[in-house]
PDB file of N, CA and C in Angstrom:
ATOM      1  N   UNK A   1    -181.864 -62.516-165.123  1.00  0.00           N
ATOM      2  CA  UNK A   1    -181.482 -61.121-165.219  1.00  0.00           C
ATOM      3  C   UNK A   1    -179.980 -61.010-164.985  1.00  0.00           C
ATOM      4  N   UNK A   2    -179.402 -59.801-165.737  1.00  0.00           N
ATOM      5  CA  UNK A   2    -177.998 -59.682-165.533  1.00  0.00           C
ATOM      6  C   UNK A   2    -177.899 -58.210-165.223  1.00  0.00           C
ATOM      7  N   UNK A   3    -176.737 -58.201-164.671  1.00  0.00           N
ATOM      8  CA  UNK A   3    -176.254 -56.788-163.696  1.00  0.00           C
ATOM      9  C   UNK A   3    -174.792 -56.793-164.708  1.00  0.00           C
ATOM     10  N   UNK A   4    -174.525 -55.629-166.027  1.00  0.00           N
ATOM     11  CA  UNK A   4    -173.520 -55.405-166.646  1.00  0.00           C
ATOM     12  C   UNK A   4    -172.908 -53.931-166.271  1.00  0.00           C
ATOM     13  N   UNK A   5    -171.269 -54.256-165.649  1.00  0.00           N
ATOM     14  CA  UNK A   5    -170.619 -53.565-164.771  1.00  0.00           C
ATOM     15  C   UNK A   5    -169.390 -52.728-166.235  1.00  0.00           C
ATOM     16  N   UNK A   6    -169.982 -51.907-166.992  1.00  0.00           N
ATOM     17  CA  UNK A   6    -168.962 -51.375-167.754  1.00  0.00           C
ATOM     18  C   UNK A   6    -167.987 -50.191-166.972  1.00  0.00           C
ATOM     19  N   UNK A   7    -166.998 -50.391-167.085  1.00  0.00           N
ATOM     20  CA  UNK A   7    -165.981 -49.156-166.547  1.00  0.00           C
ATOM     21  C   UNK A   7    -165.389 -48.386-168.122  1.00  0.00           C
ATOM     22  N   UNK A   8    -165.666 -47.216-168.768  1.00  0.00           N
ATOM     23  CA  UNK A   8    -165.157 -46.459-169.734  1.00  0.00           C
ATOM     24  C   UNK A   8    -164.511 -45.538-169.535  1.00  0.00           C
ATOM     25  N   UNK A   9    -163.524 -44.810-170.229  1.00  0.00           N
ATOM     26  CA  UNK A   9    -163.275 -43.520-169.859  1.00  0.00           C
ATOM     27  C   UNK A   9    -164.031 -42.388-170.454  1.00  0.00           C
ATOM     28  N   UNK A  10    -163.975 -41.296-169.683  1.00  0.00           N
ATOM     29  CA  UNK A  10    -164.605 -40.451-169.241  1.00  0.00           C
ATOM     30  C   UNK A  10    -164.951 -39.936-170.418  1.00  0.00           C
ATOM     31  N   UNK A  11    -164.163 -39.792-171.465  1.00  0.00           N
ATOM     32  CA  UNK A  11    -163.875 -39.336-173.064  1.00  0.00           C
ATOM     33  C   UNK A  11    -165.311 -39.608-173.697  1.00  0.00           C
ATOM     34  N   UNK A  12    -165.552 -41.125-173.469  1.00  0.00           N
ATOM     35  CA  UNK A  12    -166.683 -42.491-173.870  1.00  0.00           C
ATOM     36  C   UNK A  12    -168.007 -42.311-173.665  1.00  0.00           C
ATOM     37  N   UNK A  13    -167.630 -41.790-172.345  1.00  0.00           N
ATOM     38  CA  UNK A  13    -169.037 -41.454-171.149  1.00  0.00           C
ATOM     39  C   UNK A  13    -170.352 -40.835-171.894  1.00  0.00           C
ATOM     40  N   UNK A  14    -170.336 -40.004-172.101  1.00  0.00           N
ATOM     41  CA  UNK A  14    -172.062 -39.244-172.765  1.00  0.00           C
ATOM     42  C   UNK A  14    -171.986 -39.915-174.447  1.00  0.00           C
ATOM     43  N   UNK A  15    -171.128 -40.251-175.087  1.00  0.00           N
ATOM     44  CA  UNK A  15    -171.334 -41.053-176.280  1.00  0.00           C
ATOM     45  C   UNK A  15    -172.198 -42.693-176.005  1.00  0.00           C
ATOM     46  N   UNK A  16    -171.557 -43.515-174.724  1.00  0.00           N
ATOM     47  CA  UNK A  16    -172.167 -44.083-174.038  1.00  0.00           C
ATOM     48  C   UNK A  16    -173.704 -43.853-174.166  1.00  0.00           C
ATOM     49  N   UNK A  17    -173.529 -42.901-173.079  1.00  0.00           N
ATOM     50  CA  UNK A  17    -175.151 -43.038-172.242  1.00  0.00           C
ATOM     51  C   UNK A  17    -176.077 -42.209-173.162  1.00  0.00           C
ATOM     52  N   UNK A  18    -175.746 -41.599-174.650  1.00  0.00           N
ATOM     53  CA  UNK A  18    -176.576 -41.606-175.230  1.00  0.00           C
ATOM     54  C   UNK A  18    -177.465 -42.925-176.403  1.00  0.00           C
ATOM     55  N   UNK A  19    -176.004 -43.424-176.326  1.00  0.00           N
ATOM     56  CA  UNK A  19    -176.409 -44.769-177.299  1.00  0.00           C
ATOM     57  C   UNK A  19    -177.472 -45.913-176.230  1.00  0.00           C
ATOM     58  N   UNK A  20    -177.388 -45.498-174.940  1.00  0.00           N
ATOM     59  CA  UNK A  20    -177.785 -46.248-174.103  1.00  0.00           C
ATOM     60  C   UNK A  20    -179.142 -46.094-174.119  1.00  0.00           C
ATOM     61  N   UNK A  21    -179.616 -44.665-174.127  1.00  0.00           N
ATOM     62  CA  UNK A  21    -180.978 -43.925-173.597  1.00  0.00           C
ATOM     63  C   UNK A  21    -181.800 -44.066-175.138  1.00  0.00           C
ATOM     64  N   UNK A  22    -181.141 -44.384-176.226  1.00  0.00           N
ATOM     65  CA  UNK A  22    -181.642 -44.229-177.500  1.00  0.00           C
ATOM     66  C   UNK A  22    -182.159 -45.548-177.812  1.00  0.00           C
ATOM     67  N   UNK A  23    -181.474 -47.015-176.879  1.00  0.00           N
ATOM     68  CA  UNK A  23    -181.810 -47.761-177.101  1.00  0.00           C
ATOM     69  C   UNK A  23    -182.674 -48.279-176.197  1.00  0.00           C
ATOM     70  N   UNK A  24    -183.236 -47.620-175.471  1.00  0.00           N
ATOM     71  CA  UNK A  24    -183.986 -48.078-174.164  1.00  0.00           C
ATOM     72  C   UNK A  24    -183.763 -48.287-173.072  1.00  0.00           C
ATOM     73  N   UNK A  25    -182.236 -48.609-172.928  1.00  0.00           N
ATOM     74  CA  UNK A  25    -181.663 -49.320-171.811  1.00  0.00           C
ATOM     75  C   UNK A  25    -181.120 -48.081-171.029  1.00  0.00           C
ATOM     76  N   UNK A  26    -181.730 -48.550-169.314  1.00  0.00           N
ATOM     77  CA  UNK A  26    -181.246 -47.208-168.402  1.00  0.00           C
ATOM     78  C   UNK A  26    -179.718 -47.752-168.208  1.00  0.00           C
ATOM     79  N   UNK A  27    -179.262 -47.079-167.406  1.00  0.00           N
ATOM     80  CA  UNK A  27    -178.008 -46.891-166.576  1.00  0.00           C
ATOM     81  C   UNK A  27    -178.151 -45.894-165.727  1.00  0.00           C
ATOM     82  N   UNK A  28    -176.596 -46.596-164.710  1.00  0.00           N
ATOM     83  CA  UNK A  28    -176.715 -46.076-163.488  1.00  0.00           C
ATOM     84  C   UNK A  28    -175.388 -45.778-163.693  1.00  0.00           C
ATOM     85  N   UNK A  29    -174.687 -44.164-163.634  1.00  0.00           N
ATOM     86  CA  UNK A  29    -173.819 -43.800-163.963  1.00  0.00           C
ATOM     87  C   UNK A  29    -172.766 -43.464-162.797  1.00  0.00           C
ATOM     88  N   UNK A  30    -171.672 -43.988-162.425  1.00  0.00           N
ATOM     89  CA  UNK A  30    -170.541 -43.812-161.161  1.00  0.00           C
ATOM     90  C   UNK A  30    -169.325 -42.999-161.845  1.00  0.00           C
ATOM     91  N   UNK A  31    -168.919 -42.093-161.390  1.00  0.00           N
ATOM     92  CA  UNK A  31    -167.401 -42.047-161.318  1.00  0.00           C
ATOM     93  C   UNK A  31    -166.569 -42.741-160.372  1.00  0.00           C
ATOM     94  N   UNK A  32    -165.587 -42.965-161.444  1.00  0.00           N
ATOM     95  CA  UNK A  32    -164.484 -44.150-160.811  1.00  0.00           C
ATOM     96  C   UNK A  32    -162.975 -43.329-161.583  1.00  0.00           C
ATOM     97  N   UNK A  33    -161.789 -43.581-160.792  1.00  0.00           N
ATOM     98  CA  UNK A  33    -160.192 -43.651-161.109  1.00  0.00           C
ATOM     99  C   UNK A  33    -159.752 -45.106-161.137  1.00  0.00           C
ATOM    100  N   UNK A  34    -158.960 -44.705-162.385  1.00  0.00           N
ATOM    101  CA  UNK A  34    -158.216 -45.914-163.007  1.00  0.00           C
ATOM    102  C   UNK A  34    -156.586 -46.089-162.021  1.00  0.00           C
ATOM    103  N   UNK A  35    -156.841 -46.857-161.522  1.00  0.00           N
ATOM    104  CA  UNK A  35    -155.649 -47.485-161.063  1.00  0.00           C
ATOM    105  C   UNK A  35    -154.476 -46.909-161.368  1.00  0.00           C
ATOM    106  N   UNK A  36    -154.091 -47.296-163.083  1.00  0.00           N
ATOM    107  CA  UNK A  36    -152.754 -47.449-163.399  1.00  0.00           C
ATOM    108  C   UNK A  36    -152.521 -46.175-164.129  1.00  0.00           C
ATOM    109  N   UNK A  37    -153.797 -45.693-165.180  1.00  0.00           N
ATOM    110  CA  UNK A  37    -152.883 -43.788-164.969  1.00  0.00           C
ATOM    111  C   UNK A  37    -153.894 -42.853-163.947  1.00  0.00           C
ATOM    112  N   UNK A  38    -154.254 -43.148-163.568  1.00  0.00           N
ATOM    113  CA  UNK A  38    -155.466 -42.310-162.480  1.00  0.00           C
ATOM    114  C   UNK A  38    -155.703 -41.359-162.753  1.00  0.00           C
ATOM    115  N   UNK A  39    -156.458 -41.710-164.394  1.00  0.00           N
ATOM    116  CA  UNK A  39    -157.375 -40.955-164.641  1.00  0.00           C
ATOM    117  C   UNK A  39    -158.889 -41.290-164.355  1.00  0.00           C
ATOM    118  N   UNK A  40    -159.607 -40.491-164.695  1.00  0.00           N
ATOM    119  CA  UNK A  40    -161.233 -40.137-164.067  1.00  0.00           C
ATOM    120  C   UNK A  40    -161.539 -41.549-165.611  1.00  0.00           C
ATOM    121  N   UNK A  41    -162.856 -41.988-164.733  1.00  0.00           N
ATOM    122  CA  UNK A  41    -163.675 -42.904-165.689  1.00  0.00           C
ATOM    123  C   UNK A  41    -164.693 -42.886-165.105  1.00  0.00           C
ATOM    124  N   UNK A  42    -165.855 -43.460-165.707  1.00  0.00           N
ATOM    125  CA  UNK A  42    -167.297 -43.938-165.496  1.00  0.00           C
ATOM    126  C   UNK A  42    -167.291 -44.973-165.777  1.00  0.00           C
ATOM    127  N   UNK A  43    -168.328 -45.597-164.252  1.00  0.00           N
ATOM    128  CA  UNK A  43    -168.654 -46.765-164.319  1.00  0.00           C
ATOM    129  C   UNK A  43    -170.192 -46.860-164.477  1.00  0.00           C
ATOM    130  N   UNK A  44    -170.331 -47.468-165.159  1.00  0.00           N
ATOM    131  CA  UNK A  44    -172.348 -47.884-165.626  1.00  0.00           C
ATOM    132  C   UNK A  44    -172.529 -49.220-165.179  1.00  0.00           C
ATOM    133  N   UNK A  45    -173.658 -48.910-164.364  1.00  0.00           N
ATOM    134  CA  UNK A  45    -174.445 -49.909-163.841  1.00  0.00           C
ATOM    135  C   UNK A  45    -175.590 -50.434-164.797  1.00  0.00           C
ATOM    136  N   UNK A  46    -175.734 -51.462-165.335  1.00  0.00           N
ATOM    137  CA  UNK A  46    -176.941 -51.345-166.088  1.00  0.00           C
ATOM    138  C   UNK A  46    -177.527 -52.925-166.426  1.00  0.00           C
ATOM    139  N   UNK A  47    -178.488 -52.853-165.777  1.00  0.00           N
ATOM    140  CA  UNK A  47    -179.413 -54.044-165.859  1.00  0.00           C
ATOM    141  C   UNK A  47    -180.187 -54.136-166.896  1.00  0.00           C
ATOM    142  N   UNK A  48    -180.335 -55.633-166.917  1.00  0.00           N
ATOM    143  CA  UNK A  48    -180.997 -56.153-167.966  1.00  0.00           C
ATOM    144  C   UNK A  48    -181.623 -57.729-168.564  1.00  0.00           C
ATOM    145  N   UNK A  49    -182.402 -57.758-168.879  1.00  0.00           N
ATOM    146  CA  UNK A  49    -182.801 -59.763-169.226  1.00  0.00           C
ATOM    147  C   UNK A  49    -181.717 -60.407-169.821  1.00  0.00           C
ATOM    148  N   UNK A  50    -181.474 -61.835-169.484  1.00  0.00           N
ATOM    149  CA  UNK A  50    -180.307 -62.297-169.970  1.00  0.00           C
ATOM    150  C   UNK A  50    -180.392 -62.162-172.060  1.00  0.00           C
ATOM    151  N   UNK A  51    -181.220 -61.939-172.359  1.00  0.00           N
ATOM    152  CA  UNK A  51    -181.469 -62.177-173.877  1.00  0.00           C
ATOM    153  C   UNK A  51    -181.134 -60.577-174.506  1.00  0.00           C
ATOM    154  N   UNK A  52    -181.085 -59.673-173.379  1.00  0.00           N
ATOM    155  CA  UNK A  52    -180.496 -58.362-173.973  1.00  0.00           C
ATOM    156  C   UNK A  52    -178.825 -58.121-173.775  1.00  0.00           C
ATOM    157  N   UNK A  53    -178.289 -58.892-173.223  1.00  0.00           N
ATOM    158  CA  UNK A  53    -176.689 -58.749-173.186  1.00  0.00           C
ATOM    159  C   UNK A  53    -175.950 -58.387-174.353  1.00  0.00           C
ATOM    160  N   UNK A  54    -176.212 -59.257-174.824  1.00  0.00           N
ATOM    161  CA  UNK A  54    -175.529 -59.128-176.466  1.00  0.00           C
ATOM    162  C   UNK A  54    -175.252 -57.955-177.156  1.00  0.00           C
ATOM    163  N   UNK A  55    -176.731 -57.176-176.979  1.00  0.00           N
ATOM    164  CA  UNK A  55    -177.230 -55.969-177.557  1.00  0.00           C
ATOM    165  C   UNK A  55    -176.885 -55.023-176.764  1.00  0.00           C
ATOM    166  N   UNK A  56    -176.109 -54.963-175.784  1.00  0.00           N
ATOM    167  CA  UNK A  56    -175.763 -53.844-175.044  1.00  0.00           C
ATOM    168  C   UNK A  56    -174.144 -53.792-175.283  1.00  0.00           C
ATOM    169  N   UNK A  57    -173.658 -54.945-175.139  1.00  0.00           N
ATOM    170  CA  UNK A  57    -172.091 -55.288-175.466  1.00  0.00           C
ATOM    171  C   UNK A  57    -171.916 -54.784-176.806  1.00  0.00           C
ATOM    172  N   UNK A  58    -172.507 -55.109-177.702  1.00  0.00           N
ATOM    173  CA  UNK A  58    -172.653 -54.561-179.031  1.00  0.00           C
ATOM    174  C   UNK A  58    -172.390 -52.466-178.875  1.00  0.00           C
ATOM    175  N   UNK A  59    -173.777 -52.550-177.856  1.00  0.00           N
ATOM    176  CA  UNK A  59    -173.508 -51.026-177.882  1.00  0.00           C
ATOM    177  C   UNK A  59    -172.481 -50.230-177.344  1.00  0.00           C
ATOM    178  N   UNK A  60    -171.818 -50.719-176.447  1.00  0.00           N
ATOM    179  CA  UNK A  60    -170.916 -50.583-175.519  1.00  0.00           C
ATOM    180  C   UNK A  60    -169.525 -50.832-176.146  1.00  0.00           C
ATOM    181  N   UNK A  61    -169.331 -51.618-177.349  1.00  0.00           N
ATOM    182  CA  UNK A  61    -168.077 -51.944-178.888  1.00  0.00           C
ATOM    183  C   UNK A  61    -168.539 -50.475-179.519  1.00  0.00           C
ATOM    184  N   UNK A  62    -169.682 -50.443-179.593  1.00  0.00           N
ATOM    185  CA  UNK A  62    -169.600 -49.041-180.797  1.00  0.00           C
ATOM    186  C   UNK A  62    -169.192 -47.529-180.228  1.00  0.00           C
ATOM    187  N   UNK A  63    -169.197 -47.846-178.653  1.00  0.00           N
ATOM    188  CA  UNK A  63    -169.374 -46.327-178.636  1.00  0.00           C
ATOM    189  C   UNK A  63    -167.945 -45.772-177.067  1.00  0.00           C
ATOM    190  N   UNK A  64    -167.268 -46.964-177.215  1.00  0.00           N
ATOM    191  CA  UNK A  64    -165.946 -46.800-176.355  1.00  0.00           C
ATOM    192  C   UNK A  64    -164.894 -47.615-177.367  1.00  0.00           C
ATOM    193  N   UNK A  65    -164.281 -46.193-177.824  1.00  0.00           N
ATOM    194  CA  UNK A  65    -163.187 -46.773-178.880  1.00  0.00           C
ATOM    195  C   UNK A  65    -161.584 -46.867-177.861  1.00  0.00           C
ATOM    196  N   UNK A  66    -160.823 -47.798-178.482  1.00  0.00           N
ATOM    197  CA  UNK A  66    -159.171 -47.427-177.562  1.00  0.00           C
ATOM    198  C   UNK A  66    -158.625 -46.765-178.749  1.00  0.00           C
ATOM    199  N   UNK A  67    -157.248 -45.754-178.011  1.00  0.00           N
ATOM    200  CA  UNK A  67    -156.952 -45.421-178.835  1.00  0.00           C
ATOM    201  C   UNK A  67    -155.327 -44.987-177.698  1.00  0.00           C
ATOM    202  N   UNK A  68    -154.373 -44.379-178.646  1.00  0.00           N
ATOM    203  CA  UNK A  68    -152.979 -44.212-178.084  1.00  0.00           C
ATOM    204  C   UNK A  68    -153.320 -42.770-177.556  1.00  0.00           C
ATOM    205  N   UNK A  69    -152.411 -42.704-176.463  1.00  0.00           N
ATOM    206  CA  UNK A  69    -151.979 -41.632-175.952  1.00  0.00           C
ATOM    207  C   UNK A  69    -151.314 -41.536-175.039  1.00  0.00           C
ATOM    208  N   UNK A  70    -150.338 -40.196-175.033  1.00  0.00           N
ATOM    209  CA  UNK A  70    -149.237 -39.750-174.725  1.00  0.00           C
ATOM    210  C   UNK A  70    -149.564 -39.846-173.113  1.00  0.00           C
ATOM    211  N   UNK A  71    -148.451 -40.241-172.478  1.00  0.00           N
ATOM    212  CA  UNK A  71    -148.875 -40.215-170.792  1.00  0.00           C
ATOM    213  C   UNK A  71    -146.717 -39.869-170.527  1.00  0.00           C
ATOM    214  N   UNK A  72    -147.421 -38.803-169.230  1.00  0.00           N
ATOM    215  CA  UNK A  72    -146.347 -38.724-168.548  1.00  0.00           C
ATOM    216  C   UNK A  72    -146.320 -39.658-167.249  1.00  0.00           C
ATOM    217  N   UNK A  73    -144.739 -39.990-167.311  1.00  0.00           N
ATOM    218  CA  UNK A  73    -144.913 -41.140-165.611  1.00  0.00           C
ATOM    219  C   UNK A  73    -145.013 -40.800-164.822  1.00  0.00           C
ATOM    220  N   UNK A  74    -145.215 -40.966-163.786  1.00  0.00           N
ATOM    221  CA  UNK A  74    -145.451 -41.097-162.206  1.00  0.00           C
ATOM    222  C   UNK A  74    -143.466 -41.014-161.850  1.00  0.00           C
ATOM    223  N   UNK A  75    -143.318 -40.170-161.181  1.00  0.00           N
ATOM    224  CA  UNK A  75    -141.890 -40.251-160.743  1.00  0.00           C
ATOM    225  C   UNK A  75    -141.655 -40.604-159.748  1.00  0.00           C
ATOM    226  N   UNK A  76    -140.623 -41.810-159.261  1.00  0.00           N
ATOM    227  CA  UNK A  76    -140.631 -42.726-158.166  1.00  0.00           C
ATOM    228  C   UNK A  76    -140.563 -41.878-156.878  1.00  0.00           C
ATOM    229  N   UNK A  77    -140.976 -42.024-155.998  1.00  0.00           N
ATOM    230  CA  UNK A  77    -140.868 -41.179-154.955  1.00  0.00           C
ATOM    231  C   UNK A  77    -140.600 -42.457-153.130  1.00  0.00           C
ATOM    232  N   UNK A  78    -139.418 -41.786-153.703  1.00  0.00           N
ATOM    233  CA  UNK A  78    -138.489 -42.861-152.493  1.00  0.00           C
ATOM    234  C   UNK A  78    -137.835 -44.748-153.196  1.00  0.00           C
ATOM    235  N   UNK A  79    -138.165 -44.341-154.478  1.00  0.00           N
ATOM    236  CA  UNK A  79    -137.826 -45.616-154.852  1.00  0.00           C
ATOM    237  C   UNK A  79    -136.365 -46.169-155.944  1.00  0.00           C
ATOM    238  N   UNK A  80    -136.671 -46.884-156.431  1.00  0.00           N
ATOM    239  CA  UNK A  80    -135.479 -47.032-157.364  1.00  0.00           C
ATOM    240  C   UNK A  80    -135.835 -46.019-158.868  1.00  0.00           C
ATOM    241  N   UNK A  81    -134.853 -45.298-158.849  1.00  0.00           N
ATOM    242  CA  UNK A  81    -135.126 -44.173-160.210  1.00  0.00           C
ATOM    243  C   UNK A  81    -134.212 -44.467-161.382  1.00  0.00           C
ATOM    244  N   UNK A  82    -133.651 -46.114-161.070  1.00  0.00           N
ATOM    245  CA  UNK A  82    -132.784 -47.249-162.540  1.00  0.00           C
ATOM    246  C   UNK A  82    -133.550 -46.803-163.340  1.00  0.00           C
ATOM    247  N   UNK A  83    -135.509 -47.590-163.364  1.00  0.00           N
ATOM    248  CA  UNK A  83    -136.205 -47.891-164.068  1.00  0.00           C
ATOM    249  C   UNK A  83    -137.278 -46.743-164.263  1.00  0.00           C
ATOM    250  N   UNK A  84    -137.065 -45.610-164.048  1.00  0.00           N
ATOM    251  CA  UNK A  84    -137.928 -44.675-164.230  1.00  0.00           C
ATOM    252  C   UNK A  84    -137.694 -44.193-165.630  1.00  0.00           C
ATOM    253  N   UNK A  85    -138.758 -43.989-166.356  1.00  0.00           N
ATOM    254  CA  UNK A  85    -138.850 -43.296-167.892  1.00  0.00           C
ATOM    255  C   UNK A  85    -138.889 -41.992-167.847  1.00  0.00           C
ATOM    256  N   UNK A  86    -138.105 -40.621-168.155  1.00  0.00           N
ATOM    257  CA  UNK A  86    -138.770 -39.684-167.849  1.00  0.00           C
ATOM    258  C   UNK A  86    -139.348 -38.735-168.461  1.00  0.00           C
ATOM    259  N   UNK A  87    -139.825 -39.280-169.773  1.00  0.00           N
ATOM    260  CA  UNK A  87    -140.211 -38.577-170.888  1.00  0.00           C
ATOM    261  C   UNK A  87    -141.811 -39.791-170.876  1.00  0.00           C
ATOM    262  N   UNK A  88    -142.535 -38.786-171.600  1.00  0.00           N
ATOM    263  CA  UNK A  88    -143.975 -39.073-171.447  1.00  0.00           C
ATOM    264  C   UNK A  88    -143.944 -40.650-172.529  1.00  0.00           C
ATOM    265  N   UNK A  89    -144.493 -41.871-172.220  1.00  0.00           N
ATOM    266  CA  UNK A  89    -144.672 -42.829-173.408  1.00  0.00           C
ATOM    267  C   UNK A  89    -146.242 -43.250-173.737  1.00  0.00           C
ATOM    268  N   UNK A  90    -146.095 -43.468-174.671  1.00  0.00           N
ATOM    269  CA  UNK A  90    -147.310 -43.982-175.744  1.00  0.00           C
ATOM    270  C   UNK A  90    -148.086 -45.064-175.064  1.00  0.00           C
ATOM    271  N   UNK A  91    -149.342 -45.304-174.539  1.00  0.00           N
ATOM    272  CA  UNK A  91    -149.794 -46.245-173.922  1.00  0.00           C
ATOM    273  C   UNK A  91    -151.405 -46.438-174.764  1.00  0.00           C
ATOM    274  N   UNK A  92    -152.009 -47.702-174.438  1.00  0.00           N
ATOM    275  CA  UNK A  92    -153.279 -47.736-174.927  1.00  0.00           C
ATOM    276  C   UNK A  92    -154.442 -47.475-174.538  1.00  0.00           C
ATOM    277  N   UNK A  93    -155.226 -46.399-174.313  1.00  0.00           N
ATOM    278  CA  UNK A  93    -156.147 -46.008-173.246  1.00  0.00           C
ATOM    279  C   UNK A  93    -157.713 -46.232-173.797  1.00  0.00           C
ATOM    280  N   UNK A  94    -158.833 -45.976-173.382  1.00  0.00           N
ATOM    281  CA  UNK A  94    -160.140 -46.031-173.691  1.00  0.00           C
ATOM    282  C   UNK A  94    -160.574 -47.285-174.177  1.00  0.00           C
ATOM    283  N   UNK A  95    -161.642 -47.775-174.495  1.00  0.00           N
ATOM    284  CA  UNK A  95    -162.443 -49.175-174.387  1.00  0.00           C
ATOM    285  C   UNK A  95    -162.904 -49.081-173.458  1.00  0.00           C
ATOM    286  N   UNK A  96    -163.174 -50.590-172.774  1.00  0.00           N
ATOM    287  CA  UNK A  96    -164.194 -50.612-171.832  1.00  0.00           C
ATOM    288  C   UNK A  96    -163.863 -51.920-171.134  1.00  0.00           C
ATOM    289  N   UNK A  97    -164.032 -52.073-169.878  1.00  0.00           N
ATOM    290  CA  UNK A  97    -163.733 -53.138-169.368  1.00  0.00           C
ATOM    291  C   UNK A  97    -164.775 -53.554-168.454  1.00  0.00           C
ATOM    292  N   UNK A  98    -165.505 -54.676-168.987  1.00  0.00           N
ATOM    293  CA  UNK A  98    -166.875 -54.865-168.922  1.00  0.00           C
ATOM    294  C   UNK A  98    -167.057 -56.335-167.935  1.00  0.00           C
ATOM    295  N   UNK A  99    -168.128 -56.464-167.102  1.00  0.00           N
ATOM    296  CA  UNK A  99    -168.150 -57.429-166.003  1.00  0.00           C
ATOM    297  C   UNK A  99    -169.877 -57.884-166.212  1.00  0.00           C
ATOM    298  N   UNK A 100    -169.879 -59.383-166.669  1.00  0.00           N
ATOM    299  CA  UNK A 100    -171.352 -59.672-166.602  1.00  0.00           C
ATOM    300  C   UNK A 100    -171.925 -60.703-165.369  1.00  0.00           C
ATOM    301  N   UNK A 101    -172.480 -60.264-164.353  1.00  0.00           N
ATOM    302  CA  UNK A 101    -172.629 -60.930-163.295  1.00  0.00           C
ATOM    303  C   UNK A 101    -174.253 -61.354-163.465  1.00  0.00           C
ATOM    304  N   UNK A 102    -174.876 -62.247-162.931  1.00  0.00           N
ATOM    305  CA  UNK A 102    -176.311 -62.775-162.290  1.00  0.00           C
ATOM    306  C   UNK A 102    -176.698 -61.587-161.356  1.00  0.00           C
ATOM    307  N   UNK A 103    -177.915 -61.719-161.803  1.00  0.00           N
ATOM    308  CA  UNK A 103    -178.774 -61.075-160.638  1.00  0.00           C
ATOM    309  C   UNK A 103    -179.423 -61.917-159.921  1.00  0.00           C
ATOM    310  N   UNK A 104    -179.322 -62.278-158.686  1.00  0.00           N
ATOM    311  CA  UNK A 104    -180.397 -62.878-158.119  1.00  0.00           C
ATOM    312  C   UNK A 104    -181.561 -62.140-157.450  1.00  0.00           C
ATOM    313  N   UNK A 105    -181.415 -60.997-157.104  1.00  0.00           N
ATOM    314  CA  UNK A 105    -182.678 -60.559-156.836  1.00  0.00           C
ATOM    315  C   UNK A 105    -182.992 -58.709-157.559  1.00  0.00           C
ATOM    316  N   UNK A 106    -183.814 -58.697-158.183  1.00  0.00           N
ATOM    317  CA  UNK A 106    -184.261 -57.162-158.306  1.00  0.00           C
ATOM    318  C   UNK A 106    -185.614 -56.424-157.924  1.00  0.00           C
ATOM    319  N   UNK A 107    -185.042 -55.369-157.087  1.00  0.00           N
ATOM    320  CA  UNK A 107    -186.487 -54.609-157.261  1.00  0.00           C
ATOM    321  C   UNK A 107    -186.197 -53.043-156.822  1.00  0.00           C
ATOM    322  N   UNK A 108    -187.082 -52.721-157.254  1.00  0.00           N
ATOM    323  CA  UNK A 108    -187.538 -51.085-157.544  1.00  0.00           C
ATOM    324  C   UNK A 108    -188.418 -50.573-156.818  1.00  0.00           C
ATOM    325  N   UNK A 109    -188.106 -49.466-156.132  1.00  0.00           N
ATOM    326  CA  UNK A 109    -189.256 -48.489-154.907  1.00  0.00           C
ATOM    327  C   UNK A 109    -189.391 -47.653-155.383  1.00  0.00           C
TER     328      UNK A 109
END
């Protein structure tokens, strides 16, 4: 059994977990912030037999696209303001950044 740890953005999220619920497969749905623009994302928990991975990664390519967008910076606060940008730049956001771990033990109450 495998425990697949997708993090998407939030955009992704119900396109996700409908492709998810259509295909049988539950999830366990978290909100999570992204680090580096701290924006809001979902993280899905979602188990499964090692012979269904494939088919979820698959689903998880179709239904978290990347795409560009405009971001304003973070303005240094107490720091060096050489290297500060201060006009919004073009960055690559959405996809999915996906973690396939072992399960060693499962169970359900």
């Amino acid at each position: 059994m495998k425990l697949i740890i997708a993090v998407v953005q939030d955009k992704d999220s119900n396109r996700l977990s409908t492709a998810l619920v259509e295909n049988d497969y539950r999830a366990t749905k978290l909100s999570s912030t992204g680090g580096f623009l701290r924006a809001g994302n979902t993280t899905f928990l979602i188990g499964v037999e090692n012979e269904q991975v494939a088919d979820v990664l698959d689903i998880i390519k179709e239904n978290c696209e990347s795409r560009e967008q405009l971001v304003a910076p973070v303005s240094p606060m107490g720091g060096n303001a050489d290297s500060y940008v201060p006009y919004p730049v073009e960055v690559q956001v959405g996809g999915a950044t996906v973690f396939v771990v072992d399960v060693e033990q499962f169970e359900q109450f």
